[in-house]
C-alpha atoms as a PDB file:
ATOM      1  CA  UNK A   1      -0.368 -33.311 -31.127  1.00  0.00           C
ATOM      2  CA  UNK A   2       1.395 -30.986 -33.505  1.00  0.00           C
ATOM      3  CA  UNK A   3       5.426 -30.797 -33.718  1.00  0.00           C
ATOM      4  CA  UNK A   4       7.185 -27.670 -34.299  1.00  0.00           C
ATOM      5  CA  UNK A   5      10.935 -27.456 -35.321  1.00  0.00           C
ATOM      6  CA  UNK A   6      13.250 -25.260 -34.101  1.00  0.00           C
ATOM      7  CA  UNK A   7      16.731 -24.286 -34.911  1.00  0.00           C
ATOM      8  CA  UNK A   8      19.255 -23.287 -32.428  1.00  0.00           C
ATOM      9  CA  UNK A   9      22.895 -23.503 -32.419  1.00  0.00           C
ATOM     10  CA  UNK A  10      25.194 -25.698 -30.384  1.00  0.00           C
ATOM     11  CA  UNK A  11      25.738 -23.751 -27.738  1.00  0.00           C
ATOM     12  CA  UNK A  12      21.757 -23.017 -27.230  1.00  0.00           C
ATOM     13  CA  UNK A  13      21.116 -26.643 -27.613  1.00  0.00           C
ATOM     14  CA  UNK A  14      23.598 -27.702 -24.741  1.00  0.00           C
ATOM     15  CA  UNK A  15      22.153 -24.475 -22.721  1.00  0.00           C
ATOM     16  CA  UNK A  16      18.017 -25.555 -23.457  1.00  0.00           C
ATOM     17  CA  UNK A  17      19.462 -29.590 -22.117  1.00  0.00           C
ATOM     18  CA  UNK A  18      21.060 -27.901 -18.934  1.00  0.00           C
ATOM     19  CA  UNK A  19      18.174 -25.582 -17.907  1.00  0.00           C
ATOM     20  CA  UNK A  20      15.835 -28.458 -18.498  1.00  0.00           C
ATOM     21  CA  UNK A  21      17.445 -30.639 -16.243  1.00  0.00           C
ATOM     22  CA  UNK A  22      18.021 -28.035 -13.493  1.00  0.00           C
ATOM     23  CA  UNK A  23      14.453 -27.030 -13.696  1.00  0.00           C
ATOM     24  CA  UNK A  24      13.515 -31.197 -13.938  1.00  0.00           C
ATOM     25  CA  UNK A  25      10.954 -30.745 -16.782  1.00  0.00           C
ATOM     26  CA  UNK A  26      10.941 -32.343 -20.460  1.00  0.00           C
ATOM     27  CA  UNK A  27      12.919 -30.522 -23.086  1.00  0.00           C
ATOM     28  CA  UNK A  28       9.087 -30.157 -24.452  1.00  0.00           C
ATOM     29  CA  UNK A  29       7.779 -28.656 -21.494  1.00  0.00           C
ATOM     30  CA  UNK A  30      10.806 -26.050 -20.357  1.00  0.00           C
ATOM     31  CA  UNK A  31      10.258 -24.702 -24.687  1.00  0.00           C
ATOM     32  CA  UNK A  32       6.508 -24.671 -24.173  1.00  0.00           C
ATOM     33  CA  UNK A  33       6.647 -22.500 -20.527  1.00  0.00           C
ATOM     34  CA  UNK A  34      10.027 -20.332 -20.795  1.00  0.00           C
ATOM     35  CA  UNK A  35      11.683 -18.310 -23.317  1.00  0.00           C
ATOM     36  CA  UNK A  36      15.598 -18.318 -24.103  1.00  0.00           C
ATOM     37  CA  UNK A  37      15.620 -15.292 -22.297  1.00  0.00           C
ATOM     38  CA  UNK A  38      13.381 -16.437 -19.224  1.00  0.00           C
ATOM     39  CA  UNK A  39      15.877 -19.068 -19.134  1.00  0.00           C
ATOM     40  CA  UNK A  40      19.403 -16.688 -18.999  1.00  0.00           C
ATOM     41  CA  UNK A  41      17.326 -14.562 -16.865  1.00  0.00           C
ATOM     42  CA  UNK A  42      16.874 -17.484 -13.998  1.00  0.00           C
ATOM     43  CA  UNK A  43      20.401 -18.775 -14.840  1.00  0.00           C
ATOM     44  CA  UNK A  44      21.777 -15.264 -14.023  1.00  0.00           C
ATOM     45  CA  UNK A  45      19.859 -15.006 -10.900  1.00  0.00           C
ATOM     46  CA  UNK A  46      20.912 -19.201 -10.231  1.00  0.00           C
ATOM     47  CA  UNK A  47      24.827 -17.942 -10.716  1.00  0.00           C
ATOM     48  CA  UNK A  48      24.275 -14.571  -8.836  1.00  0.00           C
ATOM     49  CA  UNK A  49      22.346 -16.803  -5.532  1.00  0.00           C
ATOM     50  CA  UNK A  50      25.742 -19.189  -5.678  1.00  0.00           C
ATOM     51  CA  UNK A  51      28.175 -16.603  -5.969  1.00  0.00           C
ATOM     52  CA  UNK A  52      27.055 -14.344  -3.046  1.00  0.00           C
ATOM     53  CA  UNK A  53      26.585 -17.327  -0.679  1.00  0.00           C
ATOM     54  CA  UNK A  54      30.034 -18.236  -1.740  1.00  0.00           C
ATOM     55  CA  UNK A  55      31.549 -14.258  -1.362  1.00  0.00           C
ATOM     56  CA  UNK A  56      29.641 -14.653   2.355  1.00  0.00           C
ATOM     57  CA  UNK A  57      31.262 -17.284   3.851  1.00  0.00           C
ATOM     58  CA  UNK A  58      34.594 -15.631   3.392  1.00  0.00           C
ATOM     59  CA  UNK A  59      33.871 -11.594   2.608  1.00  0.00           C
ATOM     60  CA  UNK A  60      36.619 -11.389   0.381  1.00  0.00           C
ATOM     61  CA  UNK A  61      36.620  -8.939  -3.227  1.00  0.00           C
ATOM     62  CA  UNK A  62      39.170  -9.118  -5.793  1.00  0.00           C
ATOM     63  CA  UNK A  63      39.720  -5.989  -7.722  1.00  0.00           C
ATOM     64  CA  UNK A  64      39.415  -5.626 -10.623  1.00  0.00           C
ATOM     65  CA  UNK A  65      42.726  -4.626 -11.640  1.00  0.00           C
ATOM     66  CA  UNK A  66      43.801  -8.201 -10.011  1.00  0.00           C
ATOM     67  CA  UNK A  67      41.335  -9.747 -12.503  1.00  0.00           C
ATOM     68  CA  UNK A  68      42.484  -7.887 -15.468  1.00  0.00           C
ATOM     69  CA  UNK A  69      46.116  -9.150 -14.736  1.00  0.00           C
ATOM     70  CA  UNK A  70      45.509 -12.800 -13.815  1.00  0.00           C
ATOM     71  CA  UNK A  71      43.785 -13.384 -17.374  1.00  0.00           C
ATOM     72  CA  UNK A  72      46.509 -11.470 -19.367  1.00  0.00           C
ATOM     73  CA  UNK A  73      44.299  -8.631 -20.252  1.00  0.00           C
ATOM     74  CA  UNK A  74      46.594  -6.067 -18.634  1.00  0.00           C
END
């Protein structure tokens, strides 16, 4: 079988090692059936899922105003 190289930075190397053991495949295998961006696209939806089921057990919003303010930003 033929090898390919890639070059990524840090930050996409550390994000390719997470997705592949979230989806449970081989570094190898998650390359050879997603793209990057198949990959942020299923994170996304991953972090969206979590964060509503979260938001639904209490119903509550934070403006964002509130947001702004607690990081300094306003």
């Amino acid at each position: 079988m033929a090898t390919i190289t890639i070059r990524v930075s840090e930050d996409e190397k550390n994000f390719l090692k997470y997705m592949s053991e979230f989806m449970n495949l081989s570094l190898t295998d998650l390359i050879k059936n997603y793209t990057i961006e198949d990959l942020e696209d299923l994170f996304d939806t991953h972090v969206a899922d979590k964060a509503y089921i979260e938001w639904s057990k209490h119903k509550q919003t934070v403006s964002h105003n509130d947001v702004m303010k607690e990081f300094g930003l306003l």
